[in-house]
C-alpha atoms as a PDB file:
ATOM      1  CA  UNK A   1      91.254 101.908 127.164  1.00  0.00           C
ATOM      2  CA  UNK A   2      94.856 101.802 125.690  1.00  0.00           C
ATOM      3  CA  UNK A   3      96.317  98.369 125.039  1.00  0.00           C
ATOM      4  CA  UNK A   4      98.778  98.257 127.945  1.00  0.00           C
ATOM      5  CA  UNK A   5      95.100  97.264 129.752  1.00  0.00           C
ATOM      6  CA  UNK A   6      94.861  94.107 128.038  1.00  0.00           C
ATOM      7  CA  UNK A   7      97.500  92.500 130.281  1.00  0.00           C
ATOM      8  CA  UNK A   8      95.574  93.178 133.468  1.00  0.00           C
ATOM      9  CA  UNK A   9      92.497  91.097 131.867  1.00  0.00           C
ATOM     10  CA  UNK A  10      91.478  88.235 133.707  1.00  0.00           C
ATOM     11  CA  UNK A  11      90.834  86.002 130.552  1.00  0.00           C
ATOM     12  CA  UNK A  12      93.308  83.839 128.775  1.00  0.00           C
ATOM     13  CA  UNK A  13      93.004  82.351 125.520  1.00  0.00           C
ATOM     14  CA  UNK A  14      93.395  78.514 125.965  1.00  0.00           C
ATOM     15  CA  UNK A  15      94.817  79.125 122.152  1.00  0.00           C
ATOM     16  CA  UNK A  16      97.165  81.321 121.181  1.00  0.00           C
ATOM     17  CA  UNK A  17      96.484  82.372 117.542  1.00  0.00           C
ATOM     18  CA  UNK A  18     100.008  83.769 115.955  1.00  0.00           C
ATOM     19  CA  UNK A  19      99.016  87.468 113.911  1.00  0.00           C
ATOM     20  CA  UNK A  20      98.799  86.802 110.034  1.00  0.00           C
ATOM     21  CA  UNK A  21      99.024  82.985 110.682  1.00  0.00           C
ATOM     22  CA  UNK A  22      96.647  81.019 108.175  1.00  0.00           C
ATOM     23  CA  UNK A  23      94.371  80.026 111.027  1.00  0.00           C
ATOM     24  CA  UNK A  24      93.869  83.209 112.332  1.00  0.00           C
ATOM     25  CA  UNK A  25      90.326  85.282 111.794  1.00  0.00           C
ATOM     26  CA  UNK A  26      90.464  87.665 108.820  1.00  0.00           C
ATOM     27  CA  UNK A  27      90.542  91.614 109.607  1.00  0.00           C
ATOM     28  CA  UNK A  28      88.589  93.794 108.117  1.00  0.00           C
ATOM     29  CA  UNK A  29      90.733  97.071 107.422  1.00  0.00           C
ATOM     30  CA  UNK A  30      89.100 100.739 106.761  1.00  0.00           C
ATOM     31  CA  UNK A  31      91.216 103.817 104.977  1.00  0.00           C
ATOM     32  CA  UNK A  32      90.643 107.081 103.836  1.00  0.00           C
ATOM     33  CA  UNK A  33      92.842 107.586 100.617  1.00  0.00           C
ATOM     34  CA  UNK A  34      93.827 110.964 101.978  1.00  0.00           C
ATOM     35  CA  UNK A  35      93.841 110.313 105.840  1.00  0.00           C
ATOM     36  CA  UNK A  36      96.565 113.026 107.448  1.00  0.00           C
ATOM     37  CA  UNK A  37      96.659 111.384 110.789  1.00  0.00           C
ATOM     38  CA  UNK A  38      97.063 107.125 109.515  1.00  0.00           C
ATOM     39  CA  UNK A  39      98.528 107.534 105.937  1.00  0.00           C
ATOM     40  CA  UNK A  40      96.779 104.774 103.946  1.00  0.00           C
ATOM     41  CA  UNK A  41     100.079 103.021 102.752  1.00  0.00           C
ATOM     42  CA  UNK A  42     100.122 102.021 105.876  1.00  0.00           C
ATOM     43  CA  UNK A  43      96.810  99.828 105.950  1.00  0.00           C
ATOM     44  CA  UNK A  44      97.677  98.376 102.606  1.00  0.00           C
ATOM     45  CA  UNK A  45     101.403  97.377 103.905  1.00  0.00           C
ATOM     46  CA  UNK A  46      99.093  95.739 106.837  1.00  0.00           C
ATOM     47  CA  UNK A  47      96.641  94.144 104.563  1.00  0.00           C
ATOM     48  CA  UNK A  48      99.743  91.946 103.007  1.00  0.00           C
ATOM     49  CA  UNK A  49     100.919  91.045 106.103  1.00  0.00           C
ATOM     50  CA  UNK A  50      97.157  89.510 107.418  1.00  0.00           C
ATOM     51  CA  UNK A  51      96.007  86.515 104.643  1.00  0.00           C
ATOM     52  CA  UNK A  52      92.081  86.154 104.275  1.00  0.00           C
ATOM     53  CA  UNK A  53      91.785  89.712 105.343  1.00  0.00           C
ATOM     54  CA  UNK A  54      90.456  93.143 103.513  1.00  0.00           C
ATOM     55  CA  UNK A  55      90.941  96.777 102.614  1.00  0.00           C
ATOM     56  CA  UNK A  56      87.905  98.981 102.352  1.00  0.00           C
ATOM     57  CA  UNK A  57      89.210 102.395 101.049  1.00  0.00           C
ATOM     58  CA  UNK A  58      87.457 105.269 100.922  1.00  0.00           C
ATOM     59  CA  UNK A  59      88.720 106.933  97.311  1.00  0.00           C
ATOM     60  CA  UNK A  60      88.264 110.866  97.751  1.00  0.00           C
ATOM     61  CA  UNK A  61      88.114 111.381 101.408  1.00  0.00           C
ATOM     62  CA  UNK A  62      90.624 112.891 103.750  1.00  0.00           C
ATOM     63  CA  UNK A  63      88.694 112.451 107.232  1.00  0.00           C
ATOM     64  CA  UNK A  64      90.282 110.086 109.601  1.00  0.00           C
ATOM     65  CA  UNK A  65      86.908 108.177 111.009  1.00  0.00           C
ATOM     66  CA  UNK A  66      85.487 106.825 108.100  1.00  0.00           C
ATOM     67  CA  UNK A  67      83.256 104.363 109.728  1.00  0.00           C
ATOM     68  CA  UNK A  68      79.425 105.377 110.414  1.00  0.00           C
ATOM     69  CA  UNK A  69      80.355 109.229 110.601  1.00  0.00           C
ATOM     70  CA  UNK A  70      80.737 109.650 107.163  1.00  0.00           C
ATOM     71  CA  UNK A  71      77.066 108.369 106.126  1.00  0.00           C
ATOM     72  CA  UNK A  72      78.970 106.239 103.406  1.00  0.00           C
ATOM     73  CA  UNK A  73      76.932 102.771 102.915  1.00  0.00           C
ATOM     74  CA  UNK A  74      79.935 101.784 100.948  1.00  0.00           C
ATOM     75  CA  UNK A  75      81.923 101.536 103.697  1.00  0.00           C
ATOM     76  CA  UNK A  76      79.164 101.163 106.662  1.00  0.00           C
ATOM     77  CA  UNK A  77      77.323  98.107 104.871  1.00  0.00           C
ATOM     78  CA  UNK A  78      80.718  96.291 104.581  1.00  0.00           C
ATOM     79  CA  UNK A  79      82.322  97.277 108.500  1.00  0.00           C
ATOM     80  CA  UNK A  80      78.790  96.544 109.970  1.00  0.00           C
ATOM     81  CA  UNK A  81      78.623  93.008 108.522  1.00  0.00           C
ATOM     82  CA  UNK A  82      81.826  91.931 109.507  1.00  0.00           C
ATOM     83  CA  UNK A  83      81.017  93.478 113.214  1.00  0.00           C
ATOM     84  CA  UNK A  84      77.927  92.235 113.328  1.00  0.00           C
ATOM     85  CA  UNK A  85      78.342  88.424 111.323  1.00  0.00           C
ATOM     86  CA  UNK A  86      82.128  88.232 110.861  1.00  0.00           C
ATOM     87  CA  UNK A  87      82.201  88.334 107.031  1.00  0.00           C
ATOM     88  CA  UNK A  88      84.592  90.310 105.139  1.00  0.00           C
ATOM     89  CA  UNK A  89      83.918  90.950 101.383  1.00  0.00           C
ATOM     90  CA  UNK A  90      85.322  88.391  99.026  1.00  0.00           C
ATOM     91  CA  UNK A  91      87.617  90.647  97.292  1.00  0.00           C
ATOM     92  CA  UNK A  92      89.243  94.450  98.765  1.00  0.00           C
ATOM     93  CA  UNK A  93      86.798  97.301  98.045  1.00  0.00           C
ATOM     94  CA  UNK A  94      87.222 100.914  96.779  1.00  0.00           C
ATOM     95  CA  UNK A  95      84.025 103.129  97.882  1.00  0.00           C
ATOM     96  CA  UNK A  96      83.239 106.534  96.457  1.00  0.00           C
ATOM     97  CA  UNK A  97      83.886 109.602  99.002  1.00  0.00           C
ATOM     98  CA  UNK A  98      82.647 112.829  99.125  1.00  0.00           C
ATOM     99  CA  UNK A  99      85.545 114.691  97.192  1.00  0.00           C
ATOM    100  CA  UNK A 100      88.802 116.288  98.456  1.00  0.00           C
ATOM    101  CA  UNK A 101      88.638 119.993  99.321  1.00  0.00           C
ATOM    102  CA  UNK A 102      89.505 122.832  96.453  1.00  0.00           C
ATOM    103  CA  UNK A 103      92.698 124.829  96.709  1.00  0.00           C
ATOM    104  CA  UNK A 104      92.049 128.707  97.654  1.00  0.00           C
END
């Protein structure tokens, strides 16, 4: 489903929350250090722009999906409880990865 679906949806918020507004939910934000495809600058320039939310970076790694296909508790411990009970960790987190690949 790309986004442009969203305006077909049948729902409407009786409450419009403005993104990064103080009232809005936190976000919970996942990066590989060394991600080729979503370069993770651009999660931390996100992360300033949504208060109460949190970076989980995964130091190390150059995959893109980083989230339960990596076998990383790290990261899966912290994405699952915020999907599962809407918590984000009190403070960003750095989690170990696997290691970059060697040079030829």
């Amino acid at each position: 489903m790309d986004a442009s679906s969203c305006a077909y949806w049948h729902h409407r918020p009786a409450h419009r929350i403005r993104l990064g507004s103080p009232e809005a939910p936190p976000v919970l934000l996942v990066a590989s250090a060394h991600d080729p495809v979503t370069p993770a600058e651009g999660a931390r320039q996100l992360r300033r722009l949504l208060p109460g939310s949190r970076l989980i970076t995964l130091e190390n790694d150059y995959s893109h999906g980083v989230f339960a296909s990596r076998g990383n508790a790290c990261v899966d411990d912290n994405v699952a409880a915020y999907l599962v009970e809407g918590t984000v960790p009190p403070t960003d987190r750095r989690c170990a990865g696997p290691g970059l690949p060697e040079a030829p």
